[in-house]
Protein backbone atom coordinates (compact mmCIF):
# COMPACT_ATOMS: atom_id res chain seq x y z
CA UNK A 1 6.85 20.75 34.63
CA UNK A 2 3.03 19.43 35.62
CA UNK A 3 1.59 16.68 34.66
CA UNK A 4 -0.80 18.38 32.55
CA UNK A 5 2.13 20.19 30.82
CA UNK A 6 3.69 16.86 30.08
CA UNK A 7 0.57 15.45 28.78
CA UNK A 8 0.32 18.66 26.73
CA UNK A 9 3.72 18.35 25.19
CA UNK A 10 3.60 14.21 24.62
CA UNK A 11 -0.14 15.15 22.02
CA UNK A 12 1.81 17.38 20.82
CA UNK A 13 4.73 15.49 19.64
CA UNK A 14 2.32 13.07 18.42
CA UNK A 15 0.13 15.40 16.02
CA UNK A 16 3.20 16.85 14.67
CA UNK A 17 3.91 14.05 13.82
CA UNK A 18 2.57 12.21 10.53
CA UNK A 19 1.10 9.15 10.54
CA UNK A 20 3.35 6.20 9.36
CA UNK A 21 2.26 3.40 6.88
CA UNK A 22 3.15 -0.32 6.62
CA UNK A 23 2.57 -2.86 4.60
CA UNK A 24 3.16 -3.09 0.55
CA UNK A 25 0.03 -2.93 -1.25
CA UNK A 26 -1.22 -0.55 -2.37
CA UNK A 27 -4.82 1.26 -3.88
CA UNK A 28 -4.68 4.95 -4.31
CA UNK A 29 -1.50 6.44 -3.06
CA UNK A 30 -0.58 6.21 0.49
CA UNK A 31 -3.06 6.31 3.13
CA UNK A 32 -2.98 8.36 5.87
CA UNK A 33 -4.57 9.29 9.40
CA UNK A 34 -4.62 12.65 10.85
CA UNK A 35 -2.03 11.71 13.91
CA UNK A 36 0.80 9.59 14.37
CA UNK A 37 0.15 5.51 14.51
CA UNK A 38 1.61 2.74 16.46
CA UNK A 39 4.13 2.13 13.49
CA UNK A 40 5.88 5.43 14.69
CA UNK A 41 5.90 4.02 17.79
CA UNK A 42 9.91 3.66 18.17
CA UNK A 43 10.70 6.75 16.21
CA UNK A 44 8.16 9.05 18.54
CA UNK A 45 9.55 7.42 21.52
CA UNK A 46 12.74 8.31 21.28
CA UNK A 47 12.50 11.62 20.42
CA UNK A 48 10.20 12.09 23.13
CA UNK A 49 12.19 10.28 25.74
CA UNK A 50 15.11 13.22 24.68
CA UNK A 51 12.59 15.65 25.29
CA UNK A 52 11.49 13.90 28.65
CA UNK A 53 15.58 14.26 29.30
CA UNK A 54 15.99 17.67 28.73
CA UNK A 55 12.68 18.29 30.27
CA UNK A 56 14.08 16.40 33.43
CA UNK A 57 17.80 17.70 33.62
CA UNK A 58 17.03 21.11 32.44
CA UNK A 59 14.49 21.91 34.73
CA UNK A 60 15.17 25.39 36.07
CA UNK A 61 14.16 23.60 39.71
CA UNK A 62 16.25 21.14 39.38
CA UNK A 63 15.49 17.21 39.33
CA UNK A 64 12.06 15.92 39.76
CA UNK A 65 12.02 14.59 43.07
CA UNK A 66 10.89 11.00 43.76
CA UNK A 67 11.07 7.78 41.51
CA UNK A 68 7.27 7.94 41.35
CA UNK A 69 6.73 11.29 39.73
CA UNK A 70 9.35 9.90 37.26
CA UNK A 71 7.42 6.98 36.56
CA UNK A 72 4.16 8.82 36.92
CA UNK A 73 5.34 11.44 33.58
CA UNK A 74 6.75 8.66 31.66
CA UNK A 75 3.63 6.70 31.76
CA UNK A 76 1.55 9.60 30.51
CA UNK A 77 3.89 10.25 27.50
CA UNK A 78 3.71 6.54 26.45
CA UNK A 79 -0.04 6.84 27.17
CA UNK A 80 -0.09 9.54 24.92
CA UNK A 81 1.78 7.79 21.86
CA UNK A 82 -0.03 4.50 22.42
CA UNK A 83 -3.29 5.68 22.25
CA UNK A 84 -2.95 7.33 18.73
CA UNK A 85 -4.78 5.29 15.65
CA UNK A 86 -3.27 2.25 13.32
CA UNK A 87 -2.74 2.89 9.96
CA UNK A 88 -2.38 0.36 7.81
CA UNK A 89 -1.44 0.77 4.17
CA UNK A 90 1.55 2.09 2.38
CA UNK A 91 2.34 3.63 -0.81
CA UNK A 92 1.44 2.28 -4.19
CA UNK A 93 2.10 2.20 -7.63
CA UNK A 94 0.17 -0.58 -9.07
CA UNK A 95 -4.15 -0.79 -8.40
CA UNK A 96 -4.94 -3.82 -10.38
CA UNK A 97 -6.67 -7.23 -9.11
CA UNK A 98 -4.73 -10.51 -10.60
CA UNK A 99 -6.48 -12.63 -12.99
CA UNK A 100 -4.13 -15.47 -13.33
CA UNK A 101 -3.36 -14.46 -17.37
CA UNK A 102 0.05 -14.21 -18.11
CA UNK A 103 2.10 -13.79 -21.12
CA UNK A 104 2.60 -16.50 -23.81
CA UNK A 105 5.90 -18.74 -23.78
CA UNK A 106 8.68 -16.70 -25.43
CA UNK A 107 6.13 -13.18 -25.23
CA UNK A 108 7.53 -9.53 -23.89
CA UNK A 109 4.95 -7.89 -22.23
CA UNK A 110 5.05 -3.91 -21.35
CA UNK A 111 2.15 -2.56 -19.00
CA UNK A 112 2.52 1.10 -17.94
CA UNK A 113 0.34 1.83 -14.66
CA UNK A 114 -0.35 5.28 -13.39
CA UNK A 115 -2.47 6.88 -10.43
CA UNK A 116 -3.70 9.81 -9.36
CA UNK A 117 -4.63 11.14 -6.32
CA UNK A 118 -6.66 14.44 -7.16
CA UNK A 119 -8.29 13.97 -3.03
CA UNK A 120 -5.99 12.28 -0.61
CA UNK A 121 -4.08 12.87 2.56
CA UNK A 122 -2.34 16.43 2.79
CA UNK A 123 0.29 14.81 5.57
CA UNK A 124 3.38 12.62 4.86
CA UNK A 125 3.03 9.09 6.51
CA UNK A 126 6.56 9.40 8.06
CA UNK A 127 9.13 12.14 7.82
CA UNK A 128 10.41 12.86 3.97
CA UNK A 129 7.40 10.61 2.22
CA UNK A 130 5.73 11.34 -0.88
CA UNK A 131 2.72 13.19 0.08
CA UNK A 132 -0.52 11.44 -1.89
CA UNK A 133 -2.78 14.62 -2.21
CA UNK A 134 -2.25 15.70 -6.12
CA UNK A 135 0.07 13.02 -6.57
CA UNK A 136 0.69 10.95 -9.88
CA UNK A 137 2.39 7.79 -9.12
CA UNK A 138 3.16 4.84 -11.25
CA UNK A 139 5.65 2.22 -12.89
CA UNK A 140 6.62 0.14 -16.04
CA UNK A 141 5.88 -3.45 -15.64
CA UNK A 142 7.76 -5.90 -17.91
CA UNK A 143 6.51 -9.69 -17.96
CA UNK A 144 8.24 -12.21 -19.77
CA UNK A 145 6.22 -15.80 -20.76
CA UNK A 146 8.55 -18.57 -19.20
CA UNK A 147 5.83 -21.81 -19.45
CA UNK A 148 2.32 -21.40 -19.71
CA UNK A 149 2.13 -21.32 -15.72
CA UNK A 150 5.07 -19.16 -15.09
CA UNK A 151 5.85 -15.75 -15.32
CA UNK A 152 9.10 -13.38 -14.66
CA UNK A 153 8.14 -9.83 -13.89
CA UNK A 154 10.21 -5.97 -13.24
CA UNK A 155 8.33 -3.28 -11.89
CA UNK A 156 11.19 -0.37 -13.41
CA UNK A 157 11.20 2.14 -12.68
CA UNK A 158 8.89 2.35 -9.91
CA UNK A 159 8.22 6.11 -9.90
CA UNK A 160 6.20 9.85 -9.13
CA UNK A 161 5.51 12.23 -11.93
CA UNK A 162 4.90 14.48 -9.57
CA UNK A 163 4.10 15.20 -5.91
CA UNK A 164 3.44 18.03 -3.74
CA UNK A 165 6.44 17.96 -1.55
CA UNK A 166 9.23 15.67 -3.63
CA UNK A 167 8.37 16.59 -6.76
CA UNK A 168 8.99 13.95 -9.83
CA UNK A 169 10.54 10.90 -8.18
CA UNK A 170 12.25 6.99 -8.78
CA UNK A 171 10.67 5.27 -5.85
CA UNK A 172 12.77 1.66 -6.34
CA UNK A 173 11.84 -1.39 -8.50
CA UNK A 174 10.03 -4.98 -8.14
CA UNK A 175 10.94 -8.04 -8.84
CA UNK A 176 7.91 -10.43 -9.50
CA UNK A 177 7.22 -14.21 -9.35
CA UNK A 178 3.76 -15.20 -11.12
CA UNK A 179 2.47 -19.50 -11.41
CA UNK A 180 -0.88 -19.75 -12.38
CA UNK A 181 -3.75 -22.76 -14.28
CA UNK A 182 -2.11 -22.76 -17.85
CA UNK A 183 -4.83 -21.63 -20.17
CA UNK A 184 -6.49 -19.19 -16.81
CA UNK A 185 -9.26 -17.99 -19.66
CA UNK A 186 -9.99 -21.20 -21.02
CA UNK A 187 -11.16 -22.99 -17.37
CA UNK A 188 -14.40 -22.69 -14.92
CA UNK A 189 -12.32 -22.33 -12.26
CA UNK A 190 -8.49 -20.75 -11.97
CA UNK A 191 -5.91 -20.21 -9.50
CA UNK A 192 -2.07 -18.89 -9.11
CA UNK A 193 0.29 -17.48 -6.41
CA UNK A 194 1.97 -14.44 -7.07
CA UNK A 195 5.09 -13.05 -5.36
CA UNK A 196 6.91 -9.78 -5.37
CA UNK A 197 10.24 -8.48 -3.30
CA UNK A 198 10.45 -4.98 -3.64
CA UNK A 199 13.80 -2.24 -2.97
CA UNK A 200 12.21 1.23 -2.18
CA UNK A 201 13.41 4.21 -1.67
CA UNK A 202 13.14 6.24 1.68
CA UNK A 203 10.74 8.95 0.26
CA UNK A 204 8.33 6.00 -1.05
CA UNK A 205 8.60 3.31 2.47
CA UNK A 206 10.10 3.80 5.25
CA UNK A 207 11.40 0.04 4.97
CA UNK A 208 13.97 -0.05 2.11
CA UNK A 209 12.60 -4.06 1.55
CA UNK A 210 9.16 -5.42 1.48
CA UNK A 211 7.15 -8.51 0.12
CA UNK A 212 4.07 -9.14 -0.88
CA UNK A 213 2.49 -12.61 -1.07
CA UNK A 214 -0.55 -12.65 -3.15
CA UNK A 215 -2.79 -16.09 -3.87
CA UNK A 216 -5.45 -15.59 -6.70
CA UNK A 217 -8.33 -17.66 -7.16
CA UNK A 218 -11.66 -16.84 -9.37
CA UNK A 219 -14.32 -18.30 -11.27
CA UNK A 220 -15.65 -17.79 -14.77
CA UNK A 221 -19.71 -18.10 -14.73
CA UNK A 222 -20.36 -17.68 -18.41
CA UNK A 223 -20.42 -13.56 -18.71
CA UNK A 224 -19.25 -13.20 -15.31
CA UNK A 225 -15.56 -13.23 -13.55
CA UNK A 226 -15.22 -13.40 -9.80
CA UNK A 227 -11.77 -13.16 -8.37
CA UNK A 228 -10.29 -12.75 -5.08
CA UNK A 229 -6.55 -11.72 -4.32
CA UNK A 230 -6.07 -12.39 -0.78
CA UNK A 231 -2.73 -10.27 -0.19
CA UNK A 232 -0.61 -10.93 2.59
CA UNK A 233 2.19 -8.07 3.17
CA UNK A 234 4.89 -7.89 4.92
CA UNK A 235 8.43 -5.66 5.90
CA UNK A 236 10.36 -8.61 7.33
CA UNK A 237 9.52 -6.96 10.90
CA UNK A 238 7.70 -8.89 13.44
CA UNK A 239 7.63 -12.11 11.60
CA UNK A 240 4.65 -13.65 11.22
CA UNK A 241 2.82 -11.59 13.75
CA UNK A 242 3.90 -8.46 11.57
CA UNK A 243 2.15 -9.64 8.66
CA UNK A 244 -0.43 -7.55 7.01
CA UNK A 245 -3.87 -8.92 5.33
CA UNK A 246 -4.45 -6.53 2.10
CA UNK A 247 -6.84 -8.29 -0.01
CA UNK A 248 -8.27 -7.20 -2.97
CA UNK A 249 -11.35 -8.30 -5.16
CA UNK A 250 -12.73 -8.12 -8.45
CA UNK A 251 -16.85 -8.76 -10.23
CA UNK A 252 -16.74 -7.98 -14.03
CA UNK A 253 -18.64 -8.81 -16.48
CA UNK A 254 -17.67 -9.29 -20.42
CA UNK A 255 -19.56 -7.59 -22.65
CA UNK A 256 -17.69 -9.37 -25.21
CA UNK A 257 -14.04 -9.97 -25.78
CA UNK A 258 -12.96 -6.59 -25.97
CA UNK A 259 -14.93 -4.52 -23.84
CA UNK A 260 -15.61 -5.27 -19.76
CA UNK A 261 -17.11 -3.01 -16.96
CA UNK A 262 -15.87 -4.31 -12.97
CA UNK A 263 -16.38 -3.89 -9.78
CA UNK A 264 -13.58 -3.73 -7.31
CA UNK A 265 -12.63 -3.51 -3.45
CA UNK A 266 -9.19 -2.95 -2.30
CA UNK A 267 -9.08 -3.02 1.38
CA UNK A 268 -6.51 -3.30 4.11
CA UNK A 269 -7.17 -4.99 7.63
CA UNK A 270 -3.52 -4.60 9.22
CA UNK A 271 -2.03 -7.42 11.31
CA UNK A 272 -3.41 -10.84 10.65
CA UNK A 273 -2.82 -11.77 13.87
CA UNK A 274 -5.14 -8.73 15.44
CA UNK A 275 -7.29 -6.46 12.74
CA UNK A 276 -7.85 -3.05 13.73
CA UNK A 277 -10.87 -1.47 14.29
CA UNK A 278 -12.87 -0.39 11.67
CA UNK A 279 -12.90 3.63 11.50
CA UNK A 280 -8.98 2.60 10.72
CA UNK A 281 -9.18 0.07 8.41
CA UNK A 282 -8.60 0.79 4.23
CA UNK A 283 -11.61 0.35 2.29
CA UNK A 284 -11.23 1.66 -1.37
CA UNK A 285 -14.08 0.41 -4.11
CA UNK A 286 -13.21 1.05 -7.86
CA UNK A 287 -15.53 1.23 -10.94
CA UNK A 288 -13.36 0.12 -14.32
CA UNK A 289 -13.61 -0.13 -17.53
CA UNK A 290 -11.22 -2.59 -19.74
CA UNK A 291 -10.70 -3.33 -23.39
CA UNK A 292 -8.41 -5.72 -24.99
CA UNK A 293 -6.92 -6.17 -27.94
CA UNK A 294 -6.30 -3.60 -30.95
CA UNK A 295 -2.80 -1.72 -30.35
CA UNK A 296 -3.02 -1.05 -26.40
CA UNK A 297 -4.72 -3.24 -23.99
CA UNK A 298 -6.29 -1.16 -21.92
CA UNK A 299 -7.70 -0.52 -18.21
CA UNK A 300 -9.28 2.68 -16.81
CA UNK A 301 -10.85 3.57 -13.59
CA UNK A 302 -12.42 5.48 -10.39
CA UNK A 303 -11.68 4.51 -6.52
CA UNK A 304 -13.39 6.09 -4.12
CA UNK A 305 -12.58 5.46 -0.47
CA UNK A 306 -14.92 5.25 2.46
CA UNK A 307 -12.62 4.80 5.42
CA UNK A 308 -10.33 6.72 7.54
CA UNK A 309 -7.43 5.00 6.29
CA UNK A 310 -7.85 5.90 2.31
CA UNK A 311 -7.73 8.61 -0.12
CA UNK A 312 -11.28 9.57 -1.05
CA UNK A 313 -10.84 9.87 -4.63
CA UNK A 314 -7.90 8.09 -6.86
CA UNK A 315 -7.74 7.33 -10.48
CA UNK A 316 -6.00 4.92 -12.90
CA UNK A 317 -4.48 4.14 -16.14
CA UNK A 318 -3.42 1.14 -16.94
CA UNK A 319 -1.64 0.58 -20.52
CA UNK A 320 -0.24 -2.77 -21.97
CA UNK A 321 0.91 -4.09 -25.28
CA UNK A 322 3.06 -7.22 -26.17
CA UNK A 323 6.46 -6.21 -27.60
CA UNK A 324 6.89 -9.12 -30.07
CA UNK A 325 5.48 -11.93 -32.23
CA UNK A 326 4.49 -15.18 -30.53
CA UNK A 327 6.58 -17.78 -30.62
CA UNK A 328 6.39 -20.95 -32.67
């Protein structure tokens, strides 16, 4: 075979192939590219280096002749898979900035989050994923008051109503790890540190664990809450260089006690130790709505993405109610 057949036939192993996804958090489904990233790296390079194989021993010439053209067709394929995009963002079931409130000492709290992706990617991000185009995605997040800065918290089921090619799903579960400023609501200034270890299942990452790390810090200025989430991901691959920055921010402003209207940015840089460039980075921005208090607590909004990496329409639902009395 030429070297322009070879070239030919490593693009197009790598556009067959869909794009892959790391990282844990999060906005709008998964988030794809239109070819395969350097996160399918290993994957695409072996089963192109068993094509290269047969292509080498099943020539009908024979073997290629000369340790150069070897290296010469070799060097083209891995060309060909290096040189396709990053993606950077994985599946999600939860699109919510952190706020530092948590549940009361001795309080049960039950928040039910679902998504929809009515415009996203029409490709899987690695062979047998969820697709996120029509998708409805979600989970059941139980919280349980421990002190008034801790908070214990299951994401279960973690799960799909519905998707194109897997139909209704369980995805895995979450176990969660909240300290925050006792009393977030009551001071100028709040903080807390959030952590999650998550079990997925194949269809949902291609990693069966991930992590998430996520500080919170924010501001109260009278009518107005700023917060920032800066989320570190990770798959426990590549140690610290295979971290992934996923941070996440929040403007609202209280109309009163019950009723809120926010602004929000979910975005995704990949690696902390080398961001990609910028036509693949994930840049989501979200208009909500909240109310609190009568029966449901409740959280609605829009998400409309503006970069290669994201879905360019998603929408949420979030619905949460404490399960008993507070304790004396």
């Amino acid at each position: 075979m030429g070297d322009s057949a070879l070239l030919r036939y490593a693009i197009a192993k790598c556009s067959r192939a869909p794009a892959q996804l790391s990282g844990n958090h999060r906005p709008g489904g998964s988030h794809p590219t239109t070819s395969c990233g350097h996160e399918m790296f290993a994957g695409s390079l072996l089963d192109g280096a068993r094509g290269f194989e047969r292509l080498y021993y099943d020539a009908p010439e024979g073997p290629m002749s000369g340790l150069s053209d070897l290296r010469l067709r070799v060097g083209l394929l891995l060309l060909a898979l290096l040189g396709a995009p990053l993606t950077i963002r994985a599946q999600t079931d939860e699109i919510q900035v952190y706020d530092a409130e948590i549940a009361a000492p001795g309080i049960f709290n039950l928040m039910i989050h679902t998504n929809f992706t009515p415009v996203g990617r029409k490709t899987p991000d690695f062979p047998g994923a969820i697709i996120a185009n029509d998708s409805v995605n979600g989970a059941a997040e139980w919280a349980y008051g421990v002190t008034p800065w801790f908070e214990q918290g299951l994401y279960m089921p973690v799960y799909s109503f519905y998707s194109t090619n897997q139909g209704a799903t369980i995805n895995g579960f979450k176990i969660r790890e909240l300290f925050v400023r006792p009393h977030a609501h009551e001071h100028k200034f709040f903080y807390g540190l959030n952590f999650e270890f998550s079990v997925n299942a194949r269809h949902w990452e291609e990693r069966r664990i991930t992590s998430e790390i996520r500080p919170i810090v924010g501001v109260h200025l009278g009518r107005w809450d700023l917060i920032y989430n800066p989320i570190v991901d990770t798959d426990y691959t590549g140690g610290f260089k295979g971290l992934q920055y996923n941070p996440s921010g929040r403007v609202a402003y209280n109309f009163n006690n019950k009723w809120a209207l926010a602004l929000e940015e979910y975005d995704g840089f990949g690696p902390l130790r080398a961001f990609v460039s910028h036509n693949q980075q994930f840049h989501e921005t979200w208009a909500t709505v909240d109310r609190n208090g009568g029966f449901l607590n409740v959280e609605t909004g829009v998400g409309v993405g503006w970069s290669g990496g994201a879905d360019r329409l998603t929408l949420k639902l979030m619905l949460s109610r404490d399960l008993n009395s507070h304790a004396h």
